[in-house]
Structure formats: C-alpha cells, structure tokens
PDB file of N, CA and C in Angstrom:
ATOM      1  N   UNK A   1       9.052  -6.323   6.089  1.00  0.00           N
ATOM      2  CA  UNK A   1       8.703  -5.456   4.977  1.00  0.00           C
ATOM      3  C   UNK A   1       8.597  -6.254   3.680  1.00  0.00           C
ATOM      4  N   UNK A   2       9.429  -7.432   3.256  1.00  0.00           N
ATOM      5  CA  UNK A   2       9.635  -8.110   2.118  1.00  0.00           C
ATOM      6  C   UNK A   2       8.112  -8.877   2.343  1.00  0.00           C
ATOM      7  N   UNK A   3       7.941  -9.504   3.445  1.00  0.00           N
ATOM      8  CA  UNK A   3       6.730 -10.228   2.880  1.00  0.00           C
ATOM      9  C   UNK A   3       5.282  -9.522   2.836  1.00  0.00           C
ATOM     10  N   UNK A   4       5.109  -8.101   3.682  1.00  0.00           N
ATOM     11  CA  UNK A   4       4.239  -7.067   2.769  1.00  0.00           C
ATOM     12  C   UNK A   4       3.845  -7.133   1.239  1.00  0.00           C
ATOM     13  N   UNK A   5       5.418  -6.852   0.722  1.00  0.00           N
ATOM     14  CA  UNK A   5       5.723  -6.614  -0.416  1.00  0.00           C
ATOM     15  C   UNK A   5       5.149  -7.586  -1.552  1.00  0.00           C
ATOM     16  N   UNK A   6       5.591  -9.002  -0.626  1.00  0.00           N
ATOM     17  CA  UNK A   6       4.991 -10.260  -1.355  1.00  0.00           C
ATOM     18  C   UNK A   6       3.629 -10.020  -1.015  1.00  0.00           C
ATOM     19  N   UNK A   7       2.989 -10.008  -0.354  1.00  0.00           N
ATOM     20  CA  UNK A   7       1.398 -10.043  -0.003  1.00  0.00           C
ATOM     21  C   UNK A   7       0.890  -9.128  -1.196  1.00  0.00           C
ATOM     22  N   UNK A   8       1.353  -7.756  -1.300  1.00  0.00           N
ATOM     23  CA  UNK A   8       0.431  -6.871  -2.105  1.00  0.00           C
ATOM     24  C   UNK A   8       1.014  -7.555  -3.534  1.00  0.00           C
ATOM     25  N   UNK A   9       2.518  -8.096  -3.852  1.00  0.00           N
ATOM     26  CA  UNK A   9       1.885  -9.013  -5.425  1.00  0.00           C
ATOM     27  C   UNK A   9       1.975  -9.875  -5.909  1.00  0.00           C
ATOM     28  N   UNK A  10       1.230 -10.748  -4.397  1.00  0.00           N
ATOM     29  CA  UNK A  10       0.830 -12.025  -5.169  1.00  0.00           C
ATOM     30  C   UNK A  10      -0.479 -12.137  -5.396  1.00  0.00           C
ATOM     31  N   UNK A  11      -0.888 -11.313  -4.206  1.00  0.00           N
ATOM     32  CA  UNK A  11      -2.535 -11.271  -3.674  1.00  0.00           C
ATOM     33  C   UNK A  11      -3.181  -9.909  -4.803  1.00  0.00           C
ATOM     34  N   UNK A  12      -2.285  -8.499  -4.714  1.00  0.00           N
ATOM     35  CA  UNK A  12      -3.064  -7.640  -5.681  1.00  0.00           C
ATOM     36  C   UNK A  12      -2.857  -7.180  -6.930  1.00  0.00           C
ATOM     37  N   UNK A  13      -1.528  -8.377  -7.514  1.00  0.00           N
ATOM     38  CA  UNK A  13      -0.725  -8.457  -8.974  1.00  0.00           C
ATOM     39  C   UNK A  13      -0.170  -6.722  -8.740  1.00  0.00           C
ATOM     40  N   UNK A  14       0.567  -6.313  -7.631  1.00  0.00           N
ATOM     41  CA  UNK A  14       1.173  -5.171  -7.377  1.00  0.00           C
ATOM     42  C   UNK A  14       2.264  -4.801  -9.086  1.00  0.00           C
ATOM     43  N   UNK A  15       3.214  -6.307  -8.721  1.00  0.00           N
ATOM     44  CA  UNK A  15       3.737  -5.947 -10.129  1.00  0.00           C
ATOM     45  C   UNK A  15       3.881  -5.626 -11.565  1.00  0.00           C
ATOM     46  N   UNK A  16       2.269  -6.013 -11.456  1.00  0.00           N
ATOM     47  CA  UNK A  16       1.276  -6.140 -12.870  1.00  0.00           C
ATOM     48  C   UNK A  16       1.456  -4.743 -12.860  1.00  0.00           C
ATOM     49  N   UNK A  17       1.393  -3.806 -12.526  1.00  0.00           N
ATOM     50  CA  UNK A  17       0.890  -2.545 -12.490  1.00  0.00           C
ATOM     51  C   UNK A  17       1.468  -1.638 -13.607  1.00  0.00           C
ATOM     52  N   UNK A  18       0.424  -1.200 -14.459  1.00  0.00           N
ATOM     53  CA  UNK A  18       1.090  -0.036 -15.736  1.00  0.00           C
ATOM     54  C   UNK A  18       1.423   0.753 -15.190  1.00  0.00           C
ATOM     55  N   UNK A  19       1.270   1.366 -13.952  1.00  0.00           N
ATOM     56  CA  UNK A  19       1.950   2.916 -13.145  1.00  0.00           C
ATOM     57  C   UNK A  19       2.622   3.179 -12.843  1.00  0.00           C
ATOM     58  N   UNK A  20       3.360   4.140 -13.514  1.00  0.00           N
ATOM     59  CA  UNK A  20       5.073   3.899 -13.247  1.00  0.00           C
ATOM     60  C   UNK A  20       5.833   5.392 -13.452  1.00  0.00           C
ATOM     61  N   UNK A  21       4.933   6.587 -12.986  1.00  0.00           N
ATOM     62  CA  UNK A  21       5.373   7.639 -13.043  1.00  0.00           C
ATOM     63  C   UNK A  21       4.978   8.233 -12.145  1.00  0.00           C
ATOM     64  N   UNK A  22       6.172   9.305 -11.816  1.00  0.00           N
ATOM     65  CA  UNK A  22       5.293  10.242 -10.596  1.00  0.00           C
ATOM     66  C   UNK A  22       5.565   9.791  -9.341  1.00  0.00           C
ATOM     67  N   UNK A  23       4.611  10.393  -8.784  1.00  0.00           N
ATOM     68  CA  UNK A  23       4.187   9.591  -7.126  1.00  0.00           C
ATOM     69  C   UNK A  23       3.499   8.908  -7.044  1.00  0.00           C
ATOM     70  N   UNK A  24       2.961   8.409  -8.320  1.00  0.00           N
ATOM     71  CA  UNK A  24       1.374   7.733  -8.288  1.00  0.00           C
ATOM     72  C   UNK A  24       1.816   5.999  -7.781  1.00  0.00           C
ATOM     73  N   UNK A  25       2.865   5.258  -8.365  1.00  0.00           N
ATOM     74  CA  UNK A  25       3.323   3.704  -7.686  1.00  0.00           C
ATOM     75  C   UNK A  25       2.956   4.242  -6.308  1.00  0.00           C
ATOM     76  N   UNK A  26       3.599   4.662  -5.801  1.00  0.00           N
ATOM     77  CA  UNK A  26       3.910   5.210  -4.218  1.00  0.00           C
ATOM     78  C   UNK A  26       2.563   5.099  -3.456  1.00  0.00           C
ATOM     79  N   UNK A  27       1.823   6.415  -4.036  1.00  0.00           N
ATOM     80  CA  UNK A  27       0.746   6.268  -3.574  1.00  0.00           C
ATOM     81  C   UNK A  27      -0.288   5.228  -3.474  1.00  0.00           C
ATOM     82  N   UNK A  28       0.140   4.607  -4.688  1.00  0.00           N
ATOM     83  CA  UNK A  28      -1.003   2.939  -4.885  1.00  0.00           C
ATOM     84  C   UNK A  28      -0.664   1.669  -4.298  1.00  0.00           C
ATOM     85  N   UNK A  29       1.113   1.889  -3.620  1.00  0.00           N
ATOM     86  CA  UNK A  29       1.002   0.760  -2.666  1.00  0.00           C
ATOM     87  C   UNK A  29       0.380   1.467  -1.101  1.00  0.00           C
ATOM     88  N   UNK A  30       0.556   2.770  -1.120  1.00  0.00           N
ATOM     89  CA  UNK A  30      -0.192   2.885   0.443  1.00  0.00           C
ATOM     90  C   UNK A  30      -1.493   2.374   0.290  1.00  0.00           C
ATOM     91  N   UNK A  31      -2.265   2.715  -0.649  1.00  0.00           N
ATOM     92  CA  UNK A  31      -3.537   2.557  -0.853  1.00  0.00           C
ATOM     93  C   UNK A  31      -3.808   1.355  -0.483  1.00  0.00           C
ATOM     94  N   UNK A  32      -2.889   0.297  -1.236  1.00  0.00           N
ATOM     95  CA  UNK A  32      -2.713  -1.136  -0.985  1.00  0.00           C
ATOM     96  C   UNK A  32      -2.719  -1.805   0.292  1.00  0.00           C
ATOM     97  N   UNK A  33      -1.712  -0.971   0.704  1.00  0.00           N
ATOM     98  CA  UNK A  33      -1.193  -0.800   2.233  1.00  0.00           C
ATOM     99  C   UNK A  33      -2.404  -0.913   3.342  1.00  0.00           C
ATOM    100  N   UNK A  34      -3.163  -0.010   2.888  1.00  0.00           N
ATOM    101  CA  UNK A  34      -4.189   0.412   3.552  1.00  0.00           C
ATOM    102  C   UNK A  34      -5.430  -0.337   3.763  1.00  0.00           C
ATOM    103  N   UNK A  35      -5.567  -0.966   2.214  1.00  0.00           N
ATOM    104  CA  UNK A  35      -6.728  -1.735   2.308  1.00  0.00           C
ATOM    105  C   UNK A  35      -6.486  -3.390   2.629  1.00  0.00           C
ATOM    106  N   UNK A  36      -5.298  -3.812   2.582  1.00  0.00           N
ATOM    107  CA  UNK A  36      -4.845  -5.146   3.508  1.00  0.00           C
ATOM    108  C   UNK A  36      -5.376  -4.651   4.941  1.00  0.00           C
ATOM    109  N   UNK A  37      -4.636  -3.576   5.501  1.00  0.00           N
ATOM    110  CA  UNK A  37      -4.655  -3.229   6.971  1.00  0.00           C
ATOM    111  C   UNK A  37      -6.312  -3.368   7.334  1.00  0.00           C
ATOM    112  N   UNK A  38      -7.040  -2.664   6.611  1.00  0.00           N
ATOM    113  CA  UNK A  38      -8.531  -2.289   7.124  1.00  0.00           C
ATOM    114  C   UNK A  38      -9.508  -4.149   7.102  1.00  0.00           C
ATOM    115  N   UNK A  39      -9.156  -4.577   5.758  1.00  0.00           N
ATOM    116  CA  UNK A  39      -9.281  -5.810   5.736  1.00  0.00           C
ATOM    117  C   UNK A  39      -8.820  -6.836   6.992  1.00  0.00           C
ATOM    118  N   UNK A  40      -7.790  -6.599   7.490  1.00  0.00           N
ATOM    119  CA  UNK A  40      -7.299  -7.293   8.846  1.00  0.00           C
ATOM    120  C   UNK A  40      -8.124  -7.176   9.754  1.00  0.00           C
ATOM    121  N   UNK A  41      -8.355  -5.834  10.234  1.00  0.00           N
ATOM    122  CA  UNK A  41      -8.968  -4.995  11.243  1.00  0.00           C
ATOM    123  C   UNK A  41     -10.718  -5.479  11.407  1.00  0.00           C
ATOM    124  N   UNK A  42     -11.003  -5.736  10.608  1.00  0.00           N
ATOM    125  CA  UNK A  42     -12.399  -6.604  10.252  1.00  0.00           C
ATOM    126  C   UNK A  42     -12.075  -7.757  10.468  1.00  0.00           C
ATOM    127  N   UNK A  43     -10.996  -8.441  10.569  1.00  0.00           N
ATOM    128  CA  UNK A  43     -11.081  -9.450  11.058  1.00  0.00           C
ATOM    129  C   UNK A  43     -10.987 -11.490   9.601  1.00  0.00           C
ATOM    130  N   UNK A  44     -10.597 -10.215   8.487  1.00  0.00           N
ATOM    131  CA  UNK A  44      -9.656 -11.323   7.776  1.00  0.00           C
ATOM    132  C   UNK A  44      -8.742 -11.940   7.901  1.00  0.00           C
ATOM    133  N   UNK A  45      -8.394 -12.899   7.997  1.00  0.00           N
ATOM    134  CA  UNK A  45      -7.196 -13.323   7.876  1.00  0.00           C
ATOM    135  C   UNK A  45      -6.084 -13.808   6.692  1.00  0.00           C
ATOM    136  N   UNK A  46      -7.298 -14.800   5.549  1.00  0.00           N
ATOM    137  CA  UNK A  46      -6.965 -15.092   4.271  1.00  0.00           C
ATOM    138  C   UNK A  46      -7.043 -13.288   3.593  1.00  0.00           C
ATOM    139  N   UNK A  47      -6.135 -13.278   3.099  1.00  0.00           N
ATOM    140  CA  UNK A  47      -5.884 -11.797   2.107  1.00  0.00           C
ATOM    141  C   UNK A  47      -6.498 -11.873   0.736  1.00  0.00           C
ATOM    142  N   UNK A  48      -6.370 -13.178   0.147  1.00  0.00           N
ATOM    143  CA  UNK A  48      -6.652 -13.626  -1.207  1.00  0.00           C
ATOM    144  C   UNK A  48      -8.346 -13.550  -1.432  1.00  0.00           C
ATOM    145  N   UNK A  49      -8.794 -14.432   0.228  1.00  0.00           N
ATOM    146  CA  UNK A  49     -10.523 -14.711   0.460  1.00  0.00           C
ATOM    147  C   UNK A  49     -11.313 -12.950   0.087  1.00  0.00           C
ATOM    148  N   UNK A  50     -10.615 -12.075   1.207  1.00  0.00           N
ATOM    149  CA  UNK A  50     -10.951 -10.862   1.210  1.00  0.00           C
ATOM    150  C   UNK A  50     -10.918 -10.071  -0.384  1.00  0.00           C
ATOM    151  N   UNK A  51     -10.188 -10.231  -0.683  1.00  0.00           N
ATOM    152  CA  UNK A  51     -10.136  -9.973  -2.427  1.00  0.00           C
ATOM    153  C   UNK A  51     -10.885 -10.104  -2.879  1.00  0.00           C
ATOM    154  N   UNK A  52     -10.898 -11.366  -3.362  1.00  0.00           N
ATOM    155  CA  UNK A  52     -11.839 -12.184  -3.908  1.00  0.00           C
ATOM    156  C   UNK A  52     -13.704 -11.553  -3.278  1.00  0.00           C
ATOM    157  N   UNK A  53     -13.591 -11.478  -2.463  1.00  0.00           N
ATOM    158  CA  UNK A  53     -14.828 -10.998  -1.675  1.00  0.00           C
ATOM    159  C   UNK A  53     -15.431  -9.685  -2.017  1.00  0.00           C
ATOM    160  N   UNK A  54     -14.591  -8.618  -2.157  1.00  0.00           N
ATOM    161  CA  UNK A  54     -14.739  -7.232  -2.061  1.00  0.00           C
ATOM    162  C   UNK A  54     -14.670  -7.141  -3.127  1.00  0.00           C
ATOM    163  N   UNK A  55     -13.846  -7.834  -4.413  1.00  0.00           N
ATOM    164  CA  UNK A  55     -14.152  -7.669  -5.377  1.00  0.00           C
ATOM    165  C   UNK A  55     -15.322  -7.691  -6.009  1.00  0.00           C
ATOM    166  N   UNK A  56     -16.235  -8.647  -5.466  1.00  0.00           N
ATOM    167  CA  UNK A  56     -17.652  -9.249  -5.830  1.00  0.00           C
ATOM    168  C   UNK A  56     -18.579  -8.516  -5.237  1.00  0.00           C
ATOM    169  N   UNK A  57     -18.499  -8.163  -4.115  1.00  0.00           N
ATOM    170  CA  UNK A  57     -19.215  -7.044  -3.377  1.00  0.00           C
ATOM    171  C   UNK A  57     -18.679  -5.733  -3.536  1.00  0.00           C
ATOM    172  N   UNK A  58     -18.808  -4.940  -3.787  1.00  0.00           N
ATOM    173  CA  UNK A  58     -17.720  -3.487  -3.764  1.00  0.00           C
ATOM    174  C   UNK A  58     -18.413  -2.785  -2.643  1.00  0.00           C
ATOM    175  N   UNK A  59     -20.097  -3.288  -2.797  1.00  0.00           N
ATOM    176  CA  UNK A  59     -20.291  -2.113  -1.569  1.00  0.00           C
ATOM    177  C   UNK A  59     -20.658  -2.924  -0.165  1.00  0.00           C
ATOM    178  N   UNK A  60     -19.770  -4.071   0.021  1.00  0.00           N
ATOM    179  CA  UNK A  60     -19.395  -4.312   1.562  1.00  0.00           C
ATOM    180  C   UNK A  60     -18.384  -3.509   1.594  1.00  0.00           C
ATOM    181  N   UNK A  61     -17.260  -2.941   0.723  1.00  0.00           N
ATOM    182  CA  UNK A  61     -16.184  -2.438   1.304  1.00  0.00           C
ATOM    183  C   UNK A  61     -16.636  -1.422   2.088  1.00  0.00           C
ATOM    184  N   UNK A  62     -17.525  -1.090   2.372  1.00  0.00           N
ATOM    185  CA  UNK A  62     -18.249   0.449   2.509  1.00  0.00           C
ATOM    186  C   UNK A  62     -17.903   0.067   4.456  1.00  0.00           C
ATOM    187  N   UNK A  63     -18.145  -1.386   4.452  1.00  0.00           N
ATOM    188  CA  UNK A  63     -18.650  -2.030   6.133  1.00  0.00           C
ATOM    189  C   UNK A  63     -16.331  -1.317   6.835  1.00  0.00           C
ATOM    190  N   UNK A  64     -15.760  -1.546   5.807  1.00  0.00           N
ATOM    191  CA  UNK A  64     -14.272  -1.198   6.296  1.00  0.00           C
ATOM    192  C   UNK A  64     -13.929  -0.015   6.791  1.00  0.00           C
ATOM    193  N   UNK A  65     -15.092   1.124   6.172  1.00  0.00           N
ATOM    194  CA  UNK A  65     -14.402   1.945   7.245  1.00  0.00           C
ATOM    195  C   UNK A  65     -15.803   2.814   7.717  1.00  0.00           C
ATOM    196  N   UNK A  66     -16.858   2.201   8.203  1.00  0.00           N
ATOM    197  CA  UNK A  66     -18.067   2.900   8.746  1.00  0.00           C
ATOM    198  C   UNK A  66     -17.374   2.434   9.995  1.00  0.00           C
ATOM    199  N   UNK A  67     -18.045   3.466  10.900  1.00  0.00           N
ATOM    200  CA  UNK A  67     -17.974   3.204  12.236  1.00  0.00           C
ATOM    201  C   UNK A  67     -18.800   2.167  12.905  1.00  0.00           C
ATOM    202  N   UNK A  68     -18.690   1.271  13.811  1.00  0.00           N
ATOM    203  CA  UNK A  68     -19.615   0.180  14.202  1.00  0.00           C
ATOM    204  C   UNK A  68     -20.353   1.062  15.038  1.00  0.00           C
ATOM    205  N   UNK A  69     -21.847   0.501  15.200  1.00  0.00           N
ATOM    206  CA  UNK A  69     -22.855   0.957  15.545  1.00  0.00           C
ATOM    207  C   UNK A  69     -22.681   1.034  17.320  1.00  0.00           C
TER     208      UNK A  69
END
C-alpha cells in the first residue's frame, strides 16, 4: 500500500494537492488509483513515461478504456 502511495506522489505530485475537504482527497486518489491501474492494463510499465504521454495526448487516453476491437 505505501509504495502505491509513493507512486501516486512522486509520479502525480498527489501531495501537491490543494484538496483537502470533504470526500473529494478520497475520491481523487481512487481516480488516481484508477488511472495508474488502466495505464498498466495497456500495458505500461514506466508510470512517469505514461504521464508524461497522456498528458501530451489527452485524447489517447480515450484508447484506456474503449473496448478493443
């Protein structure tokens, strides 16, 4: 669980985060959660590469959760 934890902030500056009320943290590490996982599942391995990637593309992220043909 700790090195999750490290993954989402080193890789998505988790700790950077102004959100700090509510349920909303909560919800934005599943989110987090989620988009490491889907990123895997495609077949990343570097976490940082994938970032870096999807950041630049936004609409490959689209390829993470279409169904393959």
């Amino acid at each position: 669980m700790e090195a999750l934890h490290h993954l989402r902030d080193v890789t998505l500056r988790e700790d950077a985060s102004k959100i700090r009320t509510g349920n909303t943290p909560r919800a934005m590490a599943s989110l987090r959660n989620a988009a490491l996982a889907l990123a895997e599942l495609v077949g990343w391995r570097n976490h940082a590469a994938a970032v870096d990637h999807y950041r630049s593309h936004p609409d490959h992220a689209l390829d993470l959760i279409k169904p393959a043909p």
